[in-house]
C-alpha atoms as a PDB file:
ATOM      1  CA  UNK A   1     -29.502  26.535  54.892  1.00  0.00           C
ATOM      2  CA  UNK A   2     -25.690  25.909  55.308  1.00  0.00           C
ATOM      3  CA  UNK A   3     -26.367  22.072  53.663  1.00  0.00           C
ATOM      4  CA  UNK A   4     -28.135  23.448  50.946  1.00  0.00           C
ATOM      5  CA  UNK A   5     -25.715  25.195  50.069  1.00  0.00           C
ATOM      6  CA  UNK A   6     -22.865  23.212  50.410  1.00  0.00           C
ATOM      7  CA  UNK A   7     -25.552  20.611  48.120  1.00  0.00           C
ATOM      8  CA  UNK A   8     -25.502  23.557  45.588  1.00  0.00           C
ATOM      9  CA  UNK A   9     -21.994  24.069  45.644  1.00  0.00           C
ATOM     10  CA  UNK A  10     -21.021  19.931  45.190  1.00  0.00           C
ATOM     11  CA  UNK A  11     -23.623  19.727  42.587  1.00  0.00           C
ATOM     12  CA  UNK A  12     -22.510  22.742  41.090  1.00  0.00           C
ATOM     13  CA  UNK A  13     -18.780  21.600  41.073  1.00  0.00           C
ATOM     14  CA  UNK A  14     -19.678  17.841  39.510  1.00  0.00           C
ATOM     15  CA  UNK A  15     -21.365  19.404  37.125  1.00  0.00           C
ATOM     16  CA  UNK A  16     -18.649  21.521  36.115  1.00  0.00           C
ATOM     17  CA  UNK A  17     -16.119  19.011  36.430  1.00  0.00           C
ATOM     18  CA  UNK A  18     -18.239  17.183  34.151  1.00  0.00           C
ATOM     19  CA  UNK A  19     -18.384  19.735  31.594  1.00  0.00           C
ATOM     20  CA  UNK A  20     -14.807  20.170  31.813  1.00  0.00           C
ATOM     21  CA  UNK A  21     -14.381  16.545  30.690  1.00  0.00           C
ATOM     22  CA  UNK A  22     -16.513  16.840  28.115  1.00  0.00           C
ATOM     23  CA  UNK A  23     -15.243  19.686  26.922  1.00  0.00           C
ATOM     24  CA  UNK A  24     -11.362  18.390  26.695  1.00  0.00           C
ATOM     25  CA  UNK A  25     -13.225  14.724  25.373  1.00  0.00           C
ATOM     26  CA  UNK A  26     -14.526  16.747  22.348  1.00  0.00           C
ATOM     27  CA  UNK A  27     -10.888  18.755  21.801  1.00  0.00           C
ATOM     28  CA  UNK A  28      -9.268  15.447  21.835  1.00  0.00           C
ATOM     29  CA  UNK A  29     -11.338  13.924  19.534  1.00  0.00           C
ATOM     30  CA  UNK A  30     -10.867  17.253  17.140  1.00  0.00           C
ATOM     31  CA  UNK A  31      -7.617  16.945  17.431  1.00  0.00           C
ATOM     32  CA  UNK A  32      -7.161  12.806  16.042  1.00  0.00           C
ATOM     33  CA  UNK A  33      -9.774  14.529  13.164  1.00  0.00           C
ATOM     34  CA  UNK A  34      -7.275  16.838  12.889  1.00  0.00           C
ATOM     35  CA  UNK A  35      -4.594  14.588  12.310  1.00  0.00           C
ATOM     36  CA  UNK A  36      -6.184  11.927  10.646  1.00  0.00           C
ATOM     37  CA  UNK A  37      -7.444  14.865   7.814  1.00  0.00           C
ATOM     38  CA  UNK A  38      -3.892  16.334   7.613  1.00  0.00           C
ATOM     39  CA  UNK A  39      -2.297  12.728   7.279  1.00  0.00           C
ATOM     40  CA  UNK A  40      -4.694  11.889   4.348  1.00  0.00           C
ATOM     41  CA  UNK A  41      -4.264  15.174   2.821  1.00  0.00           C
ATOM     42  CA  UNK A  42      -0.397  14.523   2.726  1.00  0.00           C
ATOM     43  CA  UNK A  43      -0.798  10.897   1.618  1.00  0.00           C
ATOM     44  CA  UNK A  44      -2.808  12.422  -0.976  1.00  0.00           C
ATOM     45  CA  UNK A  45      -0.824  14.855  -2.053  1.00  0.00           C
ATOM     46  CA  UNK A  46       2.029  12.424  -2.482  1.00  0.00           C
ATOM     47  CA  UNK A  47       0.808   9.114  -3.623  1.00  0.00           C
ATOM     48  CA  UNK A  48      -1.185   7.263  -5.976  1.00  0.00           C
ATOM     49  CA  UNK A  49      -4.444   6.891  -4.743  1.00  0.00           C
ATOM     50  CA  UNK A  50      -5.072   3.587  -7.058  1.00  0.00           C
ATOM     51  CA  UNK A  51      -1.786   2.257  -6.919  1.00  0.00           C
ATOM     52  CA  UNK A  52      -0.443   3.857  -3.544  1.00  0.00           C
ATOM     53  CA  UNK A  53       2.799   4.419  -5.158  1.00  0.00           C
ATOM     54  CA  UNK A  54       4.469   7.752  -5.249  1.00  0.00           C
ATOM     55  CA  UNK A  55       3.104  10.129  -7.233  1.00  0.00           C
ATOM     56  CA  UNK A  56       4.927  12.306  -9.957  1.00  0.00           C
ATOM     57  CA  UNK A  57       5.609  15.115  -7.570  1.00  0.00           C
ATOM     58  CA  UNK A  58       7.175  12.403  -4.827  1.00  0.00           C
ATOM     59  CA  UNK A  59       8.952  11.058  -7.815  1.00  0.00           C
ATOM     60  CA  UNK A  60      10.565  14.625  -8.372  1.00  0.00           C
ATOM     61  CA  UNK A  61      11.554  15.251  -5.172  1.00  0.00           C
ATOM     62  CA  UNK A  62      13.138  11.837  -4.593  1.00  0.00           C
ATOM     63  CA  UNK A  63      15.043  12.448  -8.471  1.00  0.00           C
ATOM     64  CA  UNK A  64      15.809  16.085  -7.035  1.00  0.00           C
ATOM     65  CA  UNK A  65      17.771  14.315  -3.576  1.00  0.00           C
ATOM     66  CA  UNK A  66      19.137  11.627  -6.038  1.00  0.00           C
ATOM     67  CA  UNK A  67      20.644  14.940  -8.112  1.00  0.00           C
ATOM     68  CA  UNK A  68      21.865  16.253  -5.083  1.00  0.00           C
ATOM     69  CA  UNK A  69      23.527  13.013  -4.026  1.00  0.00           C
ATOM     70  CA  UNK A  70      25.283  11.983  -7.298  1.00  0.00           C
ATOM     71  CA  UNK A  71      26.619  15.996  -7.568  1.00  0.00           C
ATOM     72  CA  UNK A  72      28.135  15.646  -4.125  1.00  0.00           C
ATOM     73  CA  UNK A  73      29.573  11.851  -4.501  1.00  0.00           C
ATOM     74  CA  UNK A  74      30.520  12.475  -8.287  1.00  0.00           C
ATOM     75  CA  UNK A  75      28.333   9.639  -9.312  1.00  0.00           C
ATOM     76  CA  UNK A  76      25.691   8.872 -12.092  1.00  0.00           C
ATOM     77  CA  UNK A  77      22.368   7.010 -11.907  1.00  0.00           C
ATOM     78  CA  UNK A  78      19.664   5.899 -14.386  1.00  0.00           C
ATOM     79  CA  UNK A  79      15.779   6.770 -14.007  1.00  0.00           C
ATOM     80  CA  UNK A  80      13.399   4.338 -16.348  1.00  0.00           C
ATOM     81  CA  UNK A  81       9.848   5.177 -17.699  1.00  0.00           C
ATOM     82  CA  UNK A  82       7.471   1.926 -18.247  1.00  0.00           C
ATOM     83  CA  UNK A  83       4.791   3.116 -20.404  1.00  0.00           C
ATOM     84  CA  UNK A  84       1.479   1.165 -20.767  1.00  0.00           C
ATOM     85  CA  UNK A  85       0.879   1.210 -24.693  1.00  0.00           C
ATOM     86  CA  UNK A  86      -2.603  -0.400 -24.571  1.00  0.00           C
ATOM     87  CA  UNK A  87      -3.646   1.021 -21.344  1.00  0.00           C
ATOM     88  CA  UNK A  88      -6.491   3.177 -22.957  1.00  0.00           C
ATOM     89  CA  UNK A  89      -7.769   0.429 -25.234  1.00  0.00           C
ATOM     90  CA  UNK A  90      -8.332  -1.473 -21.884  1.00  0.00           C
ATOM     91  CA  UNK A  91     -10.077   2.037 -20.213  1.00  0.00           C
ATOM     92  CA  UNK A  92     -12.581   2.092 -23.298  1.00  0.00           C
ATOM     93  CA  UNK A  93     -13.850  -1.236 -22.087  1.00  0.00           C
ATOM     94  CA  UNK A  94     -14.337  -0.439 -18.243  1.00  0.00           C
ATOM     95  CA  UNK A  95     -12.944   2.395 -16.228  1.00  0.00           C
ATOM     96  CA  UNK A  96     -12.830  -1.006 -13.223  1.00  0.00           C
ATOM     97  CA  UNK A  97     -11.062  -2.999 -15.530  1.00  0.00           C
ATOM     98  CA  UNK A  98      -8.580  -0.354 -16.341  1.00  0.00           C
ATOM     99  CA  UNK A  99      -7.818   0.480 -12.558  1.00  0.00           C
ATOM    100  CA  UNK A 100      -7.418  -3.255 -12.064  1.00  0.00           C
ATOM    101  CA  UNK A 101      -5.038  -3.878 -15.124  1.00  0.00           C
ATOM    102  CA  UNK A 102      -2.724  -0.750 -13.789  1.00  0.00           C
ATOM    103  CA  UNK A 103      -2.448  -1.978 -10.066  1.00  0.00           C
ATOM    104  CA  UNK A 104      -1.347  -5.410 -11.463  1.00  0.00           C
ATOM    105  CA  UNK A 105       1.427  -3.889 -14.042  1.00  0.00           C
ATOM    106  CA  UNK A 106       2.260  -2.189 -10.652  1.00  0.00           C
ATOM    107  CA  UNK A 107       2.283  -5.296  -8.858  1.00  0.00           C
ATOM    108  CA  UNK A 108       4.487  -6.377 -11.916  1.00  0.00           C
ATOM    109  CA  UNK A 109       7.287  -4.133 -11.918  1.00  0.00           C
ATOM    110  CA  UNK A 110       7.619  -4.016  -7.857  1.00  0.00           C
ATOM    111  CA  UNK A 111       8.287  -7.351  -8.233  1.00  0.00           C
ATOM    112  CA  UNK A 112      10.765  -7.222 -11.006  1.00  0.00           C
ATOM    113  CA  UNK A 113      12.975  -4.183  -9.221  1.00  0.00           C
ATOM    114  CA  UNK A 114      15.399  -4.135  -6.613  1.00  0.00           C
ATOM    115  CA  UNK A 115      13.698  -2.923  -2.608  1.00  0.00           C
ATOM    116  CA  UNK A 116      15.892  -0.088  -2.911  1.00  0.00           C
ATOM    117  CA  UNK A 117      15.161   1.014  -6.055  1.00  0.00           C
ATOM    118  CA  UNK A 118      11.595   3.625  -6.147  1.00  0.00           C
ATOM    119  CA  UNK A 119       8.637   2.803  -8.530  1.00  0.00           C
ATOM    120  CA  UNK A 120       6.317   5.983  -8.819  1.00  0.00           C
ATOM    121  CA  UNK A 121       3.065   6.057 -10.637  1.00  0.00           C
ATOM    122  CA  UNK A 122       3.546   9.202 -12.419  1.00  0.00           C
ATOM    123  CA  UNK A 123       0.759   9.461 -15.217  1.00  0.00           C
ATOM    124  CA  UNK A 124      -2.418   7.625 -15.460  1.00  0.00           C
ATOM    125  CA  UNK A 125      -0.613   4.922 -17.734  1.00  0.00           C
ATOM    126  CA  UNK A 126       3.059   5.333 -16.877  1.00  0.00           C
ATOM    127  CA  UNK A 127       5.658   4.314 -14.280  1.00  0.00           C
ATOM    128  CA  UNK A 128       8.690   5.878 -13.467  1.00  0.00           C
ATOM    129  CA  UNK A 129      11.761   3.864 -11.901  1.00  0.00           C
ATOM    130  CA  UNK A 130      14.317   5.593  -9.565  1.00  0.00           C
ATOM    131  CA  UNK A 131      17.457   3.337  -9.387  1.00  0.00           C
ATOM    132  CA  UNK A 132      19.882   4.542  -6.868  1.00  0.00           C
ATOM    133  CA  UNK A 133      23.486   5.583  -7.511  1.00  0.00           C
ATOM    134  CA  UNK A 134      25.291   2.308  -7.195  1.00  0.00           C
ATOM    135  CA  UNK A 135      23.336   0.363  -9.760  1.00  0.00           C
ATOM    136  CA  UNK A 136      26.294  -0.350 -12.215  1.00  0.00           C
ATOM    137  CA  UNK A 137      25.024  -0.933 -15.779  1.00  0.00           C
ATOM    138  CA  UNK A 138      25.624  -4.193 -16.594  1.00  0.00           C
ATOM    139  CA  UNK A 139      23.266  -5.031 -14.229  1.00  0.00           C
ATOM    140  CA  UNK A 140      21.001  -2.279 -14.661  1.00  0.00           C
ATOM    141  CA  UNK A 141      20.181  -4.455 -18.526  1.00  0.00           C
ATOM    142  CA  UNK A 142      19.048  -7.565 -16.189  1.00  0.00           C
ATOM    143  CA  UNK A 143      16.431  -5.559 -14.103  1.00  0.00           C
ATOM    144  CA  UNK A 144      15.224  -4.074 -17.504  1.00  0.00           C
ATOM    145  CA  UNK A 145      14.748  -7.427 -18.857  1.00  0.00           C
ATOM    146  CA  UNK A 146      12.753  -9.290 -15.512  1.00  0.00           C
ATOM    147  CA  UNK A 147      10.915  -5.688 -15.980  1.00  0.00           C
ATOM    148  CA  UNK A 148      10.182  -7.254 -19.887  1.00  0.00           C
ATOM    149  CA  UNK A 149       9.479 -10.272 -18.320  1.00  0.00           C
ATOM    150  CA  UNK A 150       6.888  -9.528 -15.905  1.00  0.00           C
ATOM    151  CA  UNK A 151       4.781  -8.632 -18.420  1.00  0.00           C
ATOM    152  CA  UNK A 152       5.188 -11.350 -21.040  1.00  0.00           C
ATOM    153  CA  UNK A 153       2.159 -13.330 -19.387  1.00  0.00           C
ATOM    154  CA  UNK A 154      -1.108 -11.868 -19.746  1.00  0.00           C
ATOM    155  CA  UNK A 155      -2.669 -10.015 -17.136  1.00  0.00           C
ATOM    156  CA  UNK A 156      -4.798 -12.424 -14.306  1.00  0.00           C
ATOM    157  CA  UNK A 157      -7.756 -10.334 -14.399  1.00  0.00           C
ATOM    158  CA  UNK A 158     -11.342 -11.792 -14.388  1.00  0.00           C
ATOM    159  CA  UNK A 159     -13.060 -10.515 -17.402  1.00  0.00           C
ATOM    160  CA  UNK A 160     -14.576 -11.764 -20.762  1.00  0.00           C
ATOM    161  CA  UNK A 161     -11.778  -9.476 -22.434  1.00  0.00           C
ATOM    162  CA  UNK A 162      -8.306 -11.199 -23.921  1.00  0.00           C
ATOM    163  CA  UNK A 163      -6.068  -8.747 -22.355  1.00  0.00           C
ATOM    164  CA  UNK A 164      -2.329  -8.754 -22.605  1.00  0.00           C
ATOM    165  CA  UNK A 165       0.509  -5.864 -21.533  1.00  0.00           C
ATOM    166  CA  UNK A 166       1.657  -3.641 -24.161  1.00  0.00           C
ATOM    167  CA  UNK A 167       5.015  -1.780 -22.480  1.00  0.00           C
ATOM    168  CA  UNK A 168       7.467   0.534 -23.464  1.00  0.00           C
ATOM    169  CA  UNK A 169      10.235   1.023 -21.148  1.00  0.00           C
ATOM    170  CA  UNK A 170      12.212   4.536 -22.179  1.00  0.00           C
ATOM    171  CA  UNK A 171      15.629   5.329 -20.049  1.00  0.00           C
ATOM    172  CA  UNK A 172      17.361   8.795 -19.209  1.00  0.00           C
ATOM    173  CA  UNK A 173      21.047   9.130 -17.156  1.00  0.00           C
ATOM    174  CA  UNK A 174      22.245  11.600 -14.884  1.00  0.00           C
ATOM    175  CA  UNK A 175      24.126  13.769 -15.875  1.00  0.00           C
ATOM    176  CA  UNK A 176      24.072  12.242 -20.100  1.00  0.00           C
ATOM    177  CA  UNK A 177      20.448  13.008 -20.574  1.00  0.00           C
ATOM    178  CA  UNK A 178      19.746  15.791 -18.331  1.00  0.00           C
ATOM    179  CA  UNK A 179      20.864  17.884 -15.009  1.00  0.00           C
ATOM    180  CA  UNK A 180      17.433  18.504 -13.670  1.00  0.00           C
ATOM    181  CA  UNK A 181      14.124  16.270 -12.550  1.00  0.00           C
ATOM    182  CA  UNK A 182      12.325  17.699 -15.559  1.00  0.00           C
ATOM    183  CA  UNK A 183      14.717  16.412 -18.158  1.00  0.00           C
ATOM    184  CA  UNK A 184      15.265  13.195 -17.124  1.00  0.00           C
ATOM    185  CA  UNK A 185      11.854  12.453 -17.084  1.00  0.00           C
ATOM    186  CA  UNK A 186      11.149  13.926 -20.084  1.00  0.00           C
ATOM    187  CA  UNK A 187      14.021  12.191 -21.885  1.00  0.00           C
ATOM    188  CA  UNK A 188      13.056   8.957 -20.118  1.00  0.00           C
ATOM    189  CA  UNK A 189       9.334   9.359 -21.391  1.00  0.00           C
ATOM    190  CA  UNK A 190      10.192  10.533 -25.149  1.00  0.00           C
ATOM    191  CA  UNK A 191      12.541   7.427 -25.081  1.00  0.00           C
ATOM    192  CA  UNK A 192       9.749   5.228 -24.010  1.00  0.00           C
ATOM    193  CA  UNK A 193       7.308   6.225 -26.448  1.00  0.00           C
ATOM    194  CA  UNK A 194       9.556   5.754 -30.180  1.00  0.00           C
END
C-alpha cells in the first residue's frame, strides 16, 4: 500500500510540476503578446504607417523640445513644409499608386536633408522638416534647393501613367513666424501652399 502511494504521490507531483510549467509557458508567452501589442500600438501612435516616418503628433513634440531648446540657448531654427501639389491627381488613378508615389517623395527628401535634421509625414500629402538649431541660413537655401532637386526627375514608379512631382516647399522660423508648434506649422503650411 505504502508504494502505491508513494506512486500516487510522484505521479501526482510530475503532474503538477508539469502544470506549473505550463502554466508560467502560457504567462510568458502573454506577456511577449503583451509587449509586442503595446510596442505596435506606440509605433502606431507615432509614425507613419506608409512611410514609417514620424507622424504629425511626433513632429509636435520633437518642434515642442526644439522650442524648449532654442528658449534656453537663445537660438532660432527653421521648420519646412514640402507639400505634394499633384498628390491627389495621382490618388484618383490608384489608391497603390498613390501610396507608392508618397514613399518615394519620402525616399526623396531623406535623401536630400541632413541625418540630423527630422522629416515627419504629417498629412496624407505633406512633409514637414525639423532642422535643428545650428543650421545657419545660408546653408539652410542649399538643402532647400537638393530638396527642389530631388524631385526634378520624375518619379521611378512602374505604371502606364506619366507621373512627375508637383512640390511646394513653405518655411516658418522660430521665434519670426511663431512661438508655439501650432504656428509654425501652420505658417510653414500657408507658406507652402501660395
Amino acid at each position: 500500500m505504502d508504494c502505491v502511494v508513494v506512486k500516487s504521490f510522484l505521479l501526482l507531483s510530475v503532474l503538477l510540476s508539469l502544470s506549473l510549467a505550463y502554466v508560467i509557458y502560457i504567462l510568458k508567452k502573454r506577456l511577449r503578446e503583451y509587449n509586442t501589442n503595446k510596442n505596435v500600438l506606440i509605433r502606431n501612435a507615432y509614425f507613419n504607417p506608409l512611410t514609417d516616418l514620424p507622424n504629425r503628433l511626433n513632429v509636435e513634440l520633437v518642434i515642442g523640445e526644439q522650442i524648449d531648446r532654442c528658449l534656453r540657448h537663445n537660438h532660432s531654427f527653421l521648420i519646412a513644409v514640402v507639400k505634394i501639389l499633384n498628390y491627389y491627381d495621382v490618388k484618383a488613378h490608384s489608391e497603390d499608386l498613390a501610396d507608392q508615389y508618397i514613399v518615394e517623395a519620402s525616399n526623396r527628401i531623406l535623401q536630400a536633408v541632413r541625418d540630423e535634421d527630422i522629416v515627419g509625414h504629417i498629412t496624407n500629402d505633406g512633409f514637414a522638416i525639423v532642422f535643428n538649431e545650428y543650421l545657419e541660413e545660408e546653408n539652410f537655401n542649399i538643402i532647400l534647393q537638393r530638396i527642389y532637386n530631388s524631385f526634378a526627375e520624375p518619379p521611378l514608379l512602374d505604371t502606364k501613367y506619366q507621373l512627375e512631382y508637383e512640390i511646394s516647399v513653405g518655411v516658418s522660423k522660430f521665434p519670426d513666424n511663431g512661438t508655439s508648434t501650432g504656428l509654425l506649422l501652420d505658417k510653414a503650411t500657408k507658406e507652402a501652399l501660395k
